[in-house]
Protein backbone atom coordinates (compact mmCIF):
# COMPACT_ATOMS: atom_id res chain seq x y z
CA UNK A 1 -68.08 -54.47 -79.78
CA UNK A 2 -69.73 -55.03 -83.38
CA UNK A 3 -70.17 -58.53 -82.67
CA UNK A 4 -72.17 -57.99 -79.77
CA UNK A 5 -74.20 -55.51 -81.19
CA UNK A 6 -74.85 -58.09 -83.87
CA UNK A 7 -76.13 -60.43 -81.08
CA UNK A 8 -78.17 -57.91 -79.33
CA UNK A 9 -79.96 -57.18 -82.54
CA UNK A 10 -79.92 -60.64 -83.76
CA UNK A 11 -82.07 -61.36 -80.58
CA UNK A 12 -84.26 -58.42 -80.92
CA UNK A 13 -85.75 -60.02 -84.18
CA UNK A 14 -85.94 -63.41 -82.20
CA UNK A 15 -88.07 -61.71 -80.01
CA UNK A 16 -90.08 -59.92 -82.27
CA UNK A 17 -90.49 -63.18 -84.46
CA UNK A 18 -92.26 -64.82 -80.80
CA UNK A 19 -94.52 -61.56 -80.39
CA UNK A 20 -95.54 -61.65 -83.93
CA UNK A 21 -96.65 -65.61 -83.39
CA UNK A 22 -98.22 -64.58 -80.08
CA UNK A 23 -100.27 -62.41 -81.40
CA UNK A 24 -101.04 -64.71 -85.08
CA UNK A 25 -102.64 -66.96 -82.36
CA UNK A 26 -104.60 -64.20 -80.34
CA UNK A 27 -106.01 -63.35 -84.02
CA UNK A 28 -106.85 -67.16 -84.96
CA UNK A 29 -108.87 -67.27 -81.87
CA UNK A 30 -110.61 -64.44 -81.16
CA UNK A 31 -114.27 -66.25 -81.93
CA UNK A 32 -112.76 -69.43 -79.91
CA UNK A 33 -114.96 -69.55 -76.75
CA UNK A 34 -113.31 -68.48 -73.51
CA UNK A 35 -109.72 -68.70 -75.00
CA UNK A 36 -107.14 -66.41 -73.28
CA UNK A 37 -105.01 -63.93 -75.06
CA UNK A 38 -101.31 -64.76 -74.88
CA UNK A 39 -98.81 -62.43 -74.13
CA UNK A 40 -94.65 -62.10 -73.92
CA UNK A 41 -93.79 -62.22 -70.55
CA UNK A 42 -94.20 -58.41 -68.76
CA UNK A 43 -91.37 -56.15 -67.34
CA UNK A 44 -91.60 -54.70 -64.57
CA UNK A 45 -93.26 -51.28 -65.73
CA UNK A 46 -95.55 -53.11 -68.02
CA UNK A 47 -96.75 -55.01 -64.51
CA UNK A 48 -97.82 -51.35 -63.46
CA UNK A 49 -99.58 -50.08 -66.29
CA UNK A 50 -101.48 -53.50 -66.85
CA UNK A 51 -102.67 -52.96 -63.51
CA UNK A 52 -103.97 -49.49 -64.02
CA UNK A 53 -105.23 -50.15 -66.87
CA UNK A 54 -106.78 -53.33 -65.54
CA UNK A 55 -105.43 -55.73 -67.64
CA UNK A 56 -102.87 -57.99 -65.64
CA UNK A 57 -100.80 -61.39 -67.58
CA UNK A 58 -100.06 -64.22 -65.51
CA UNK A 59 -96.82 -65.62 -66.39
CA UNK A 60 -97.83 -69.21 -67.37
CA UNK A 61 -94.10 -71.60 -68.84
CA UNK A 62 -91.75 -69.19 -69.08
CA UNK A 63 -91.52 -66.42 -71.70
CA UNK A 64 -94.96 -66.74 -72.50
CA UNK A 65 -98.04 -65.52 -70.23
CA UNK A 66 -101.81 -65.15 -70.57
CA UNK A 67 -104.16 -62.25 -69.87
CA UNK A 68 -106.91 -64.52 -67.95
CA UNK A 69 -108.80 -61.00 -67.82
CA UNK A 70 -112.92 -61.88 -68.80
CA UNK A 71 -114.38 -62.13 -72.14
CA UNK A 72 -117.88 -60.68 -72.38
CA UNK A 73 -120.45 -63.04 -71.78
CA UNK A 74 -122.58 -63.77 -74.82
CA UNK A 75 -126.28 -64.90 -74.67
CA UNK A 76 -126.93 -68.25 -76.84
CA UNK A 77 -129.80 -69.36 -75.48
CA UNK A 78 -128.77 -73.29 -75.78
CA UNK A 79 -129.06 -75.25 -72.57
CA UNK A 80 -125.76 -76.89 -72.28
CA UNK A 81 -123.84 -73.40 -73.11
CA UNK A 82 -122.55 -72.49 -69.52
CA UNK A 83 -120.00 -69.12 -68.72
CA UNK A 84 -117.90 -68.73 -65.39
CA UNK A 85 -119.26 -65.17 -63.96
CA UNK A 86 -115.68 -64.83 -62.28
CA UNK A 87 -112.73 -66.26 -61.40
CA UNK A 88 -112.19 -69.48 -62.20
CA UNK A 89 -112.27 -72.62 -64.83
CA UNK A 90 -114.84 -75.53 -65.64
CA UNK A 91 -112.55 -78.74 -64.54
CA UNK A 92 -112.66 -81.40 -67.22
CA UNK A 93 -111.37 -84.96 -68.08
CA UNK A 94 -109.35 -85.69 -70.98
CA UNK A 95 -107.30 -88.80 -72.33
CA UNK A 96 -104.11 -86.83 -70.70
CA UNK A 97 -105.38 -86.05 -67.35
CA UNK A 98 -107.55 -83.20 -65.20
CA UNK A 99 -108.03 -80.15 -67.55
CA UNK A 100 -109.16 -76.97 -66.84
CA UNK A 101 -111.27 -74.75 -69.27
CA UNK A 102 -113.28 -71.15 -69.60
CA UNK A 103 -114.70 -72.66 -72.69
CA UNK A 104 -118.40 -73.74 -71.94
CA UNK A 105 -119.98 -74.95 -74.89
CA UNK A 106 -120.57 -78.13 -73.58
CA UNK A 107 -123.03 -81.15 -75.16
CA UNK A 108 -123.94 -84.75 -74.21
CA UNK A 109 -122.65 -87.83 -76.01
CA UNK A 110 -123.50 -91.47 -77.05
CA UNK A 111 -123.51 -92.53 -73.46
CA UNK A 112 -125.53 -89.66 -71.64
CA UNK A 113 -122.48 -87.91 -70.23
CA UNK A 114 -121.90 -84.32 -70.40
CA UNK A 115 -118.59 -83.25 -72.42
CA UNK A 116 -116.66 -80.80 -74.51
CA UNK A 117 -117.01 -80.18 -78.30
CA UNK A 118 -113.63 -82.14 -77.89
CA UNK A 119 -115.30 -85.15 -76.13
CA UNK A 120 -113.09 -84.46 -72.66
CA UNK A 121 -115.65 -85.32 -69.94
CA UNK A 122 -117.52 -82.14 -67.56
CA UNK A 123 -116.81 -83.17 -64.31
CA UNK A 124 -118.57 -82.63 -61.03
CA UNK A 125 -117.40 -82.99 -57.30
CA UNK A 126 -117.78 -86.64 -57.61
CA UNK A 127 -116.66 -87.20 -61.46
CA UNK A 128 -118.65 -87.27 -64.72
CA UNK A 129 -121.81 -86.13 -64.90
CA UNK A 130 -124.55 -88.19 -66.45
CA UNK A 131 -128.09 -87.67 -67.71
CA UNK A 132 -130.98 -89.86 -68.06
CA UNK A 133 -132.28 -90.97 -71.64
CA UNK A 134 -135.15 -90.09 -72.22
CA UNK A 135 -135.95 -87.19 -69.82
CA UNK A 136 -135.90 -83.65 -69.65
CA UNK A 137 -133.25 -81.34 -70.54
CA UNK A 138 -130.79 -80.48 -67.71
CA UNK A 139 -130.73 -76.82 -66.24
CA UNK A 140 -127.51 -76.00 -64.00
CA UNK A 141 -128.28 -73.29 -61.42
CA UNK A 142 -126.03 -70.13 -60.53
CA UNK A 143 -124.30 -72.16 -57.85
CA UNK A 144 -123.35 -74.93 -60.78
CA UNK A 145 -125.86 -77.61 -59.28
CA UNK A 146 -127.16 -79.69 -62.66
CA UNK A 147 -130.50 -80.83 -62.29
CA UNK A 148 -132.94 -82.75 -64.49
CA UNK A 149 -136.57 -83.31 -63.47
CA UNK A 150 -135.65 -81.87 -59.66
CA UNK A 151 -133.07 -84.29 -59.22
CA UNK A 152 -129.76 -83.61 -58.59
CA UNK A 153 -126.81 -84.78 -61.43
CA UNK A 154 -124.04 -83.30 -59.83
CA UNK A 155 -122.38 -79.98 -59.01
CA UNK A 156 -119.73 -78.71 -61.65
CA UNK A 157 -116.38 -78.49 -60.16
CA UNK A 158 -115.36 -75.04 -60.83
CA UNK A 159 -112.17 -73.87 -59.36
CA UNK A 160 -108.90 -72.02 -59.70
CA UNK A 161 -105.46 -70.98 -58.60
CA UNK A 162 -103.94 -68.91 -56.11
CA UNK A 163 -100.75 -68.65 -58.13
CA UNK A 164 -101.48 -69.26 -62.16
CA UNK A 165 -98.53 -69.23 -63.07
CA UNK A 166 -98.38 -72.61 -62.39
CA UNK A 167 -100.78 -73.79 -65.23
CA UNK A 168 -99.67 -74.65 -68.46
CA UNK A 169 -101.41 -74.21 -71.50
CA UNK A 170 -102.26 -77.33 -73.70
CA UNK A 171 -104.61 -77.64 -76.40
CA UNK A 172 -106.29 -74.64 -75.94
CA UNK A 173 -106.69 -75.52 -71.86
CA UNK A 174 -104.42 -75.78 -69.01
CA UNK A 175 -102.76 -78.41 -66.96
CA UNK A 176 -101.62 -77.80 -63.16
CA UNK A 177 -98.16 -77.95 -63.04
CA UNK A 178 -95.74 -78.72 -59.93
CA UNK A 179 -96.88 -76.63 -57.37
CA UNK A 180 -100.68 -76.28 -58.56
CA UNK A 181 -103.18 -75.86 -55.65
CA UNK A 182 -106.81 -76.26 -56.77
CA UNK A 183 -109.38 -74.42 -54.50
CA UNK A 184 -112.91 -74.26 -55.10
CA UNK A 185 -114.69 -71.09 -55.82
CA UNK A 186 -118.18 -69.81 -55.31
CA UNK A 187 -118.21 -68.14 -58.97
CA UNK A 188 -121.88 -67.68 -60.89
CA UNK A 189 -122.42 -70.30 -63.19
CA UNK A 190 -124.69 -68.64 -66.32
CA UNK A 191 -126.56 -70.89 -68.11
CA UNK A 192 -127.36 -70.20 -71.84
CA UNK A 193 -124.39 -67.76 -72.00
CA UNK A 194 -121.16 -68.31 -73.49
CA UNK A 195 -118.07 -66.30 -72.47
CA UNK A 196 -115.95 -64.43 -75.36
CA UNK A 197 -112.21 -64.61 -76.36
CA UNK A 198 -111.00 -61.50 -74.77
CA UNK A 199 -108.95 -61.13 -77.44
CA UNK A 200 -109.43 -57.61 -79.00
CA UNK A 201 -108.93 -57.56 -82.39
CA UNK A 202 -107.59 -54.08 -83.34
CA UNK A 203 -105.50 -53.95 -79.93
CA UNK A 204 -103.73 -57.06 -81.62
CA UNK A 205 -103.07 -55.26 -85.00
CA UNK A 206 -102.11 -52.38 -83.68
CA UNK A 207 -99.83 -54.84 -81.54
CA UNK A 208 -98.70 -56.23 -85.03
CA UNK A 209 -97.69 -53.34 -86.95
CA UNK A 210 -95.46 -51.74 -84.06
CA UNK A 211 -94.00 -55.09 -83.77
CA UNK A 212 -93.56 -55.43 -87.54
CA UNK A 213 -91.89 -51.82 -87.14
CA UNK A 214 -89.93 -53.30 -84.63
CA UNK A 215 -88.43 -56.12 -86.68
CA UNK A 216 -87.43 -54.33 -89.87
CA UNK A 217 -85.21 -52.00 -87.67
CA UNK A 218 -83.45 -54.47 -86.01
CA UNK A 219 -82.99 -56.49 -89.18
CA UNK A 220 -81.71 -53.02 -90.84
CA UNK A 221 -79.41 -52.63 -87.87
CA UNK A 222 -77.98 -56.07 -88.16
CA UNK A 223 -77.14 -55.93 -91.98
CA UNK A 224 -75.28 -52.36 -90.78
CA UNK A 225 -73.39 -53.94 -88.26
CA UNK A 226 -72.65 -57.25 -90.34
CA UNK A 227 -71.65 -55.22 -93.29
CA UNK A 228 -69.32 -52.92 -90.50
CA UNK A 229 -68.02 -56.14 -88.98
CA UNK A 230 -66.81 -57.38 -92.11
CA UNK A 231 -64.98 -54.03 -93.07
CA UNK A 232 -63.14 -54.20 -89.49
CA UNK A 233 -62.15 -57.65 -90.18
CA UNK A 234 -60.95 -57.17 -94.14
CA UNK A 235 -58.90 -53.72 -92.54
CA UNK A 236 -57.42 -56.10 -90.11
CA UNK A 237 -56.33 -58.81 -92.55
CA UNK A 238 -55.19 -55.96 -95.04
């Protein structure tokens, strides 16, 4: 019996040790554009309050899920900043494969193309999008058309998931895993606006200190139990 009670609270300060990371990373990137809160994965009465309150995870690898709730949408002003008003994610090329990102602060490189700050291509319908040099700066209408001088660039591919929980979260985007099924959306594209981390920032330290709460205990109640397992066994041997 003492030995499994120093399992059961050997694994409640595993778990703890995860939340506390989770939420070290929700901190780190709470100014990160469009980043996604992660989350351990919810039981089954945390399922209904999330979604009374509002607020509901998608399970995305296992233990781990993310809160793809909104950010706020933030006025910059710049041209090639672009939110998702809605569901779903900017598609974009990488040197691993088709990514998918909320994160819209976008820019053109060396060869006229429109990419990330990480240099992973924007694409459209057809693929990249490409601008003309020299020429006027693009605009991208509501319906995520990309126009410069009246004619048309491309149309960003903006889509999502019926089931999220088959992305997978790399490098601060997301992969489709097995069983992925892309569908096109008709989401508002906003020019000039970026959308927040909807990370909340005292949610996640209050988060922190009831999980810090939560890990002293159970380390207290596995010295107990080690130090009562050990009498058991000396009384035994004695």
């Amino acid at each position: 019996m003492a030995r499994e009670a120093i399992v059961s609270a050997a694994r409640a300060i595993d778990v703890a040790q995860r939340r506390h990371d989770l939420v070290a990373e929700n901190v780190a990137n709470v100014s990160t554009p469009g980043f996604k809160r992660r989350v351990a994965a919810i039981k089954p009465f945390d399922d209904v309050l999330a979604r009374k309150l509002g607020r509901i995870p998608d399970r995305v690898g296992g233990e781990v899920a993310y809160d793809f709730s909104p950010g706020e949408l933030r006025h910059t002003g710049a041209g090639l900043d672009l939110a998702i008003d809605g569901p779903g994610f900017f598609a974009i090329q990488s040197a691993s494969g088709v990514r998918y990102t909320r994160n819209g602060a976008f820019a053109i490189n060396g060869s006229g193309e429109l990419v990330t700050k990480t240099g992973a291509l924007v694409l459209s319908a057809a693929g990249p999008i490409r601008v003309t040099f020299p020429g006027p700066e693009p605009t991208v209408s509501e319906t995520g058309d990309v126009l410069q001088g009246g004619a048309l660039l491309g149309t960003l591919r903006v889509v999502d998931f019926p089931d999220r929980s088959a992305l997978r979260a790399e490098g601060g985007n997301f992969r489709a895993g097995p069983g992925a099924v892309e569908i096109r959306v008709p989401t508002a594209v906003r020019q000039g606006y970026i959308e927040s981390s909807n990370v909340n920032s005292v949610e996640e330290l209050v988060e922190l200190i009831l999980n810090m709460r939560t890990l002293e205990a159970s380390q207290k109640a596995l010295s107990l139990r080690a130090q009562l397992l050990e009498k058991v066994t000396n009384r035994s041997q004695g």
